[in-house]
N, C-alpha and C. Protein backbone atom coordinates (compact mmCIF):
# COMPACT_ATOMS: atom_id res chain seq x y z
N UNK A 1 90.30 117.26 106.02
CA UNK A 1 90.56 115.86 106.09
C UNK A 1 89.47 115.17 106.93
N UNK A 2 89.47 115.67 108.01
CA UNK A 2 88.06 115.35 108.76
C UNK A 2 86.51 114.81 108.06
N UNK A 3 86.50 115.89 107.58
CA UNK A 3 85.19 116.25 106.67
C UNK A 3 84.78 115.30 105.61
N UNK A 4 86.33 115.56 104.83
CA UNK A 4 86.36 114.07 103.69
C UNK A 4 85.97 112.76 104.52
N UNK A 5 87.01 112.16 105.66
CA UNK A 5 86.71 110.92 106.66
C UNK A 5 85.18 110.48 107.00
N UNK A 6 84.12 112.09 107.26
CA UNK A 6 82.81 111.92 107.46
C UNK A 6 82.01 111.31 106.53
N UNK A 7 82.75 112.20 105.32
CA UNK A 7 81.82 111.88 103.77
C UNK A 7 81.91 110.58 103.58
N UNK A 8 83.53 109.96 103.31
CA UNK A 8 82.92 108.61 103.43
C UNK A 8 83.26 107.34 104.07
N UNK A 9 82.80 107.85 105.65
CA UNK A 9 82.18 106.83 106.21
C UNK A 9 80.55 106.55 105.94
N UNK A 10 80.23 107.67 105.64
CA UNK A 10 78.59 107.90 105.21
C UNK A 10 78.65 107.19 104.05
N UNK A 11 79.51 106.78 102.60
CA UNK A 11 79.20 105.69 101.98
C UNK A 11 80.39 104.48 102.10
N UNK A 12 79.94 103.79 103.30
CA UNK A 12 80.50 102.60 103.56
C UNK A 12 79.22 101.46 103.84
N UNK A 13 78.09 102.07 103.28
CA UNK A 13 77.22 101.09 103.08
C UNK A 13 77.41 100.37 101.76
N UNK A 14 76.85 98.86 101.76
CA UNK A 14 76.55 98.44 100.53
C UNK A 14 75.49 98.72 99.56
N UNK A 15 74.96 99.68 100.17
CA UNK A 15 74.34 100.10 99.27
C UNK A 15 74.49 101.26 98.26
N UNK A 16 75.50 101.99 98.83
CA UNK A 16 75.79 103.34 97.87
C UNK A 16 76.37 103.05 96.78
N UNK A 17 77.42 104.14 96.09
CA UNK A 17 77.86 104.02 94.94
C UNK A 17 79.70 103.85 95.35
N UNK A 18 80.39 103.78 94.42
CA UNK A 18 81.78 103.69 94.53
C UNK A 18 82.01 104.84 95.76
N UNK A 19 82.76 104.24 96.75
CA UNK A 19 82.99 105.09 97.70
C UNK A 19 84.65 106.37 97.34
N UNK A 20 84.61 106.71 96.31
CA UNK A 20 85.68 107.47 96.35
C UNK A 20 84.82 108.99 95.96
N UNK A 21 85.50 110.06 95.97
CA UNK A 21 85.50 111.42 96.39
C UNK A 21 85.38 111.58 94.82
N UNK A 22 84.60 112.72 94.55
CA UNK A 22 84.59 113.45 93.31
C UNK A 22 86.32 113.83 92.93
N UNK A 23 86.67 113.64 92.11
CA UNK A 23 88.32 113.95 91.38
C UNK A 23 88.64 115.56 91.63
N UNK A 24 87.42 116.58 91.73
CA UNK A 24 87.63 117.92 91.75
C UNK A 24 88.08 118.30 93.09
N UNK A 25 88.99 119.27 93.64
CA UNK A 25 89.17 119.63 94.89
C UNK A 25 88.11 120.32 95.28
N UNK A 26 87.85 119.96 96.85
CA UNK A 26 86.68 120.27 97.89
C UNK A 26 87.12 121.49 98.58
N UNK A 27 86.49 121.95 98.73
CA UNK A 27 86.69 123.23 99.91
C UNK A 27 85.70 123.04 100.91
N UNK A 28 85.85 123.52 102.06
CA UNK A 28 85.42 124.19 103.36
C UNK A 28 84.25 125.20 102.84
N UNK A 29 83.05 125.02 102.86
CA UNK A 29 81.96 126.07 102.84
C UNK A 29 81.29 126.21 104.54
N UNK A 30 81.14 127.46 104.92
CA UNK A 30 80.75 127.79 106.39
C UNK A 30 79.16 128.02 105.42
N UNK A 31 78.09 127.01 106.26
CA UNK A 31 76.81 127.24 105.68
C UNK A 31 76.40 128.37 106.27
N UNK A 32 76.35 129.02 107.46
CA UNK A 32 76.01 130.03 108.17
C UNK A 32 77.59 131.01 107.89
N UNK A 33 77.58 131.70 107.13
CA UNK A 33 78.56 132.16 106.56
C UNK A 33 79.75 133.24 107.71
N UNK A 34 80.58 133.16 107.42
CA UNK A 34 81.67 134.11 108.16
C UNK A 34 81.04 135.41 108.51
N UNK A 35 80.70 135.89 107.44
CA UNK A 35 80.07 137.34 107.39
C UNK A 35 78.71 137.38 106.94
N UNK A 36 77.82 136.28 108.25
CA UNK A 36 76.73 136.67 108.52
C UNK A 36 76.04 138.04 108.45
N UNK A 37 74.62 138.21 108.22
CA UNK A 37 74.40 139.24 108.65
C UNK A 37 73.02 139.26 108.94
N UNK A 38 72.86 140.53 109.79
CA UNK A 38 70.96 139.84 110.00
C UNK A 38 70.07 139.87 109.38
N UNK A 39 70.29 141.03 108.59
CA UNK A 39 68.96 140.87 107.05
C UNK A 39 68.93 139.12 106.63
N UNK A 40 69.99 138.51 106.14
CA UNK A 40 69.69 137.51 105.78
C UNK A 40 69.93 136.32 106.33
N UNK A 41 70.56 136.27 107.81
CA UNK A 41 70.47 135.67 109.15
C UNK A 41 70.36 136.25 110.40
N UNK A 42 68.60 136.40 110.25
CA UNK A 42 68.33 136.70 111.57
C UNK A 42 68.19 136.20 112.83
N UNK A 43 68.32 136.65 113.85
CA UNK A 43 68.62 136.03 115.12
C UNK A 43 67.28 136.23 115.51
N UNK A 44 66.65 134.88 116.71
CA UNK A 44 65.28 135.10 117.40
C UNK A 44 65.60 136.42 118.01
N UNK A 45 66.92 136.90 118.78
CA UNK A 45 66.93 137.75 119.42
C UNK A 45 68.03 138.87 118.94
N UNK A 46 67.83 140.21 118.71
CA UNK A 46 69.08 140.83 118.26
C UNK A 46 69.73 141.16 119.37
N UNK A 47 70.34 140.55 120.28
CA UNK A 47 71.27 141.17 121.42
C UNK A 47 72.56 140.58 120.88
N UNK A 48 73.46 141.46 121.79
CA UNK A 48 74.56 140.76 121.45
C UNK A 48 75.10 139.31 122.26
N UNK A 49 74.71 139.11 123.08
CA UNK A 49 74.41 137.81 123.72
C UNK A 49 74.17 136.36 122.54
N UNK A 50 73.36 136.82 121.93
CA UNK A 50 73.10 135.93 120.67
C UNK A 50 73.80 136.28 119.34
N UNK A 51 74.57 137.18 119.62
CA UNK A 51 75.40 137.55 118.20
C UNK A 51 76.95 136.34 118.84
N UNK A 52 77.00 136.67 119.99
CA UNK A 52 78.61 136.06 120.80
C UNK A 52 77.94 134.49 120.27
N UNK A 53 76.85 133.86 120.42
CA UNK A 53 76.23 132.47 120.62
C UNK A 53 76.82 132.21 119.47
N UNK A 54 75.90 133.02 118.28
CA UNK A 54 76.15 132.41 117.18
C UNK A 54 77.36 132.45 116.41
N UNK A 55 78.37 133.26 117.06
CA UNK A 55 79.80 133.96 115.99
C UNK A 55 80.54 132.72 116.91
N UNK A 56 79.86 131.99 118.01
CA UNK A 56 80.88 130.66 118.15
C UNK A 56 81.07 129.69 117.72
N UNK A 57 79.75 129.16 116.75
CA UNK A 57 78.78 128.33 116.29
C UNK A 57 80.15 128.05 114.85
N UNK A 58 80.33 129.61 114.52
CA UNK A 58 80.89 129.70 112.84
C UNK A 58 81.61 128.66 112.58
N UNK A 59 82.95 128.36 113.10
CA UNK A 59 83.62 127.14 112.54
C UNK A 59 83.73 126.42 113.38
N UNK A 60 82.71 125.79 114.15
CA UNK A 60 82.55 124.21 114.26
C UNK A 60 82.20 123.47 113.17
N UNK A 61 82.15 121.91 113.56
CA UNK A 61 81.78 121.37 112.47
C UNK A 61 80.34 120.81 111.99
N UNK A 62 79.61 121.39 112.86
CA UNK A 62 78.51 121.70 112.24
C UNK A 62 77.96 122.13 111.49
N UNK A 63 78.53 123.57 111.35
CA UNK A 63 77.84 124.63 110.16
C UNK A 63 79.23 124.21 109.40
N UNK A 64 80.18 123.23 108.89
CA UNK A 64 80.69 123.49 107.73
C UNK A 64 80.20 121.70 107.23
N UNK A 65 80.87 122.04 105.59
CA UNK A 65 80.79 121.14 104.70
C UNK A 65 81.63 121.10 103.97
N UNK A 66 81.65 120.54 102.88
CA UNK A 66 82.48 119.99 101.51
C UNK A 66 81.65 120.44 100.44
N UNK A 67 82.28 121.48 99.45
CA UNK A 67 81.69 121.68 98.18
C UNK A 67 83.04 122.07 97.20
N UNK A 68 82.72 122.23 96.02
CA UNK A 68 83.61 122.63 94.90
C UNK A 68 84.15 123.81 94.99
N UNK A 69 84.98 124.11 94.84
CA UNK A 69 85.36 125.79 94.99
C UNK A 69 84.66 126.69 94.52
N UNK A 70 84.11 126.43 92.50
CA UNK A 70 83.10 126.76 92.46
C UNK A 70 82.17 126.98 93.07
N UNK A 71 81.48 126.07 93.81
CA UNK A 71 80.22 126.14 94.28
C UNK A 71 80.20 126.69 95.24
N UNK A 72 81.43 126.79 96.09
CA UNK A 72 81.46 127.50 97.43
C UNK A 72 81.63 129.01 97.11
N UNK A 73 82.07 129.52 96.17
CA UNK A 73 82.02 130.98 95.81
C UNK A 73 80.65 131.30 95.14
N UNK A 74 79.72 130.59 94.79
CA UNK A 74 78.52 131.06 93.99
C UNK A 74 77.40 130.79 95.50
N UNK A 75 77.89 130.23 96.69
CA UNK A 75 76.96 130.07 97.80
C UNK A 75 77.16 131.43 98.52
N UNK A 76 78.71 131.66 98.72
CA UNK A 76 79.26 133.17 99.20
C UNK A 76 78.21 133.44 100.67
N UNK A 77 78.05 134.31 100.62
CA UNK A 77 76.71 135.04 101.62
C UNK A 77 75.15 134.73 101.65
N UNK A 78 75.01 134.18 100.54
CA UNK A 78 73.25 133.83 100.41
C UNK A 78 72.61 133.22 102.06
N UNK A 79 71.49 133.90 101.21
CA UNK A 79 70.41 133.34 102.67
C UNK A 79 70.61 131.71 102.25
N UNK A 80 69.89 131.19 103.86
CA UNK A 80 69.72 129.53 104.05
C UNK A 80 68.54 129.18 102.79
N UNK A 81 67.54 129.75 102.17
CA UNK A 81 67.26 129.19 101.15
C UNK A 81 67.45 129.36 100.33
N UNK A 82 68.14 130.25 99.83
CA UNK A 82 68.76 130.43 98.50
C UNK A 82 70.44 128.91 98.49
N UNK A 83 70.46 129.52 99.50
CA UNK A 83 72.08 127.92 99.49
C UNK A 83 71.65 126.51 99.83
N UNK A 84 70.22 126.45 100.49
CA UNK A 84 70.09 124.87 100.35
C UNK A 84 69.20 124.76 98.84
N UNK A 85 68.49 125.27 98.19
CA UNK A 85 68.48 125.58 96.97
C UNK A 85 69.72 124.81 96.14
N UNK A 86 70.76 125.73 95.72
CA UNK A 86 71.99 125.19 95.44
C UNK A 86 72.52 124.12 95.68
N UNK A 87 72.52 124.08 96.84
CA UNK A 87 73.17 122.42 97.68
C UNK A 87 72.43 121.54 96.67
N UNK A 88 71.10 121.29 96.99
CA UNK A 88 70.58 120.27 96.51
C UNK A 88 70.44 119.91 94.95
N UNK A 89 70.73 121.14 94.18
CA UNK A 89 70.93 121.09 92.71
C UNK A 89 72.13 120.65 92.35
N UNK A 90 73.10 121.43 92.99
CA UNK A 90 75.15 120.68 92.55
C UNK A 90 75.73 119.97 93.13
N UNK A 91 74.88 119.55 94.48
CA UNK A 91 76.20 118.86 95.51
C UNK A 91 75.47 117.78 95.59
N UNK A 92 76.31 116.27 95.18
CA UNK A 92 76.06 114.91 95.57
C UNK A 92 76.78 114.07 96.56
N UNK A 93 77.36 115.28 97.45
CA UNK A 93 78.12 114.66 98.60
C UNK A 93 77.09 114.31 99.86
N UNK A 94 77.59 112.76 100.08
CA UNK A 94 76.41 112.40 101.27
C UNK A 94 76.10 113.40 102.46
N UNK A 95 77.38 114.03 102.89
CA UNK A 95 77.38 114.85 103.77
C UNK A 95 76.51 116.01 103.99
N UNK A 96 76.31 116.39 102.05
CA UNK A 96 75.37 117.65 102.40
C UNK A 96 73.87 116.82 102.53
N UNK A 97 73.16 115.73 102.18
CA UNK A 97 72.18 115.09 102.02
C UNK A 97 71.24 115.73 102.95
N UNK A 98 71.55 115.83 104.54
CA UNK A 98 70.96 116.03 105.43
C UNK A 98 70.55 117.55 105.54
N UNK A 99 71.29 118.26 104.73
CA UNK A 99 70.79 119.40 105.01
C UNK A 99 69.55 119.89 104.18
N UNK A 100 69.18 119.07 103.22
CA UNK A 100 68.21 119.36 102.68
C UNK A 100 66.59 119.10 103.41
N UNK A 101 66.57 118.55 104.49
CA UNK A 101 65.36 118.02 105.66
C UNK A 101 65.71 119.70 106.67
N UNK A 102 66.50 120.62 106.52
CA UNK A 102 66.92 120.97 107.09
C UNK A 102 66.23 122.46 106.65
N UNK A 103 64.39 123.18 107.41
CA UNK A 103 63.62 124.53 107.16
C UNK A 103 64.71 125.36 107.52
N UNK A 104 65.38 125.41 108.67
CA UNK A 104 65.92 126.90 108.83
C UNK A 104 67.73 126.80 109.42
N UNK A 105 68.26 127.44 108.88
CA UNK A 105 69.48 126.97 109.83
C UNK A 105 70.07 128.14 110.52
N UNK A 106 70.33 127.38 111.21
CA UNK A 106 70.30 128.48 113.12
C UNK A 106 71.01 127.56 114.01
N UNK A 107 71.12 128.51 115.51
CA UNK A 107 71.95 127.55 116.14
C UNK A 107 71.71 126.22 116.44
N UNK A 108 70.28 125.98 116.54
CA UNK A 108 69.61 124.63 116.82
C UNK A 108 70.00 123.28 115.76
N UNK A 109 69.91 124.08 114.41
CA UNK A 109 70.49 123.22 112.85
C UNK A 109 71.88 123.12 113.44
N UNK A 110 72.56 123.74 113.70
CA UNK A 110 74.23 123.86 113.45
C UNK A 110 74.66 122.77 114.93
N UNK A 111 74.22 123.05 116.06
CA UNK A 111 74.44 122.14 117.12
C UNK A 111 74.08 120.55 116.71
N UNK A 112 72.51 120.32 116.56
CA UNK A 112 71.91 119.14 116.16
C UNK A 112 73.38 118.39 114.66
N UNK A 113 73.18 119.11 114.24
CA UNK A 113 74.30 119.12 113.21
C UNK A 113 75.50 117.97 113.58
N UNK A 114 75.91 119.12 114.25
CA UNK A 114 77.50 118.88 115.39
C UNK A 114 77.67 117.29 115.94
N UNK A 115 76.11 117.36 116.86
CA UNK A 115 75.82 116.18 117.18
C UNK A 115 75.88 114.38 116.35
N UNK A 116 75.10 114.71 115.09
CA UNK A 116 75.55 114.02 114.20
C UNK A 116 75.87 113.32 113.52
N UNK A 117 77.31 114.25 113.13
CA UNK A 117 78.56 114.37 112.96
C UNK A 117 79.27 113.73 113.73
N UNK A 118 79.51 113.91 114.82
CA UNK A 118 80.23 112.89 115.98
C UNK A 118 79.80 112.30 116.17
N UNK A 119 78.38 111.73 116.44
CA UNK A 119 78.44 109.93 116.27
C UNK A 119 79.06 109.60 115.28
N UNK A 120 79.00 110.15 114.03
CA UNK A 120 79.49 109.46 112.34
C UNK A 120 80.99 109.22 112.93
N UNK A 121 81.85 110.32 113.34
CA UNK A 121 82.66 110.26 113.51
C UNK A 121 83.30 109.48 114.53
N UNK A 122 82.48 109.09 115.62
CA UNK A 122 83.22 107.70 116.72
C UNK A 122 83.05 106.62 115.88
N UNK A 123 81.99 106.39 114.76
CA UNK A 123 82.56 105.04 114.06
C UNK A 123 84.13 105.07 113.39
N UNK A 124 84.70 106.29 112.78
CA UNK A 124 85.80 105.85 112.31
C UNK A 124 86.58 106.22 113.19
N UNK A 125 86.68 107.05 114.34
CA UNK A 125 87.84 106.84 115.69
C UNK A 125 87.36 106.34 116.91
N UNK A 126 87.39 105.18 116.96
CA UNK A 126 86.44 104.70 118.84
C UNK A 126 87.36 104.84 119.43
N UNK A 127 86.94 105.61 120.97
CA UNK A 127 87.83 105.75 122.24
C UNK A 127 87.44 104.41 122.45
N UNK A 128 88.94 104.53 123.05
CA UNK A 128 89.27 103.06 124.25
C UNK A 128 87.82 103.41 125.20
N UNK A 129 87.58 102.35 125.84
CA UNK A 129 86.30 102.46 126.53
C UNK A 129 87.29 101.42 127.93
N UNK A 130 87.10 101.84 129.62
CA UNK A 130 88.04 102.19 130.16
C UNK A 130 87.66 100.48 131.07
């Protein structure tokens, strides 16, 4: 629900297209996948120090998105260029837009990410300001 709220506040410009949601149900894709691994996400460092970093990273809302169920089972495990590849061929959700500016994704992508994301997101919930 979140995620959808992000997508479109991102077209609440006048300039986009009809602001409603593709008719197909969305799923939850983890871009840095559940069952990472280092052949095809490697860490600058193999310690486990940076395995704990990044296995915290997994479901924030940084490293996730909105895709088709389809599409989220044909992304599965792939490396970051093989799935922004994909992204940018099937997915016309504003949300993924940004990830296509996006060489490597790692914790730096997934935080910066995070970041955002929550500005997008204080436009549609503003705290009381005191």
């Amino acid at each position: 629900m979140v995620l959808e709220a992000l997508e479109l506040q991102r077209r609440t410009s006048n300039l986009t297209e009809d602001p409603r949601l593709p008719a197909k149900k969305l799923s939850i894709e983890h871009i840095l996948p559940r069952g990472w691994t280092v052949e095809n996400w490697p860490l600058l460092e193999d310690t486990q120090e940076a395995k704990d970093a990044r296995q915290a990273l997994i479901h924030t809302f940084g490293n996730l998105t909105l895709v088709t169920g389809s599409l989220n089972s044909s992304l599965s495990n792939d490396t970051w260029s093989k799935k922004s590849n994909t992204l940018q061929k099937h997915s016309i959700l504003l949300l993924n837009v940004d990830l296509r500016n996006v060489d490597e994704w790692n914790e730096t992508a997934i935080k910066n990410r995070s970041k955002d994301l929550f500005r997008l997101a204080k436009n549609i919930w503003p705290f009381p300001s005191e």
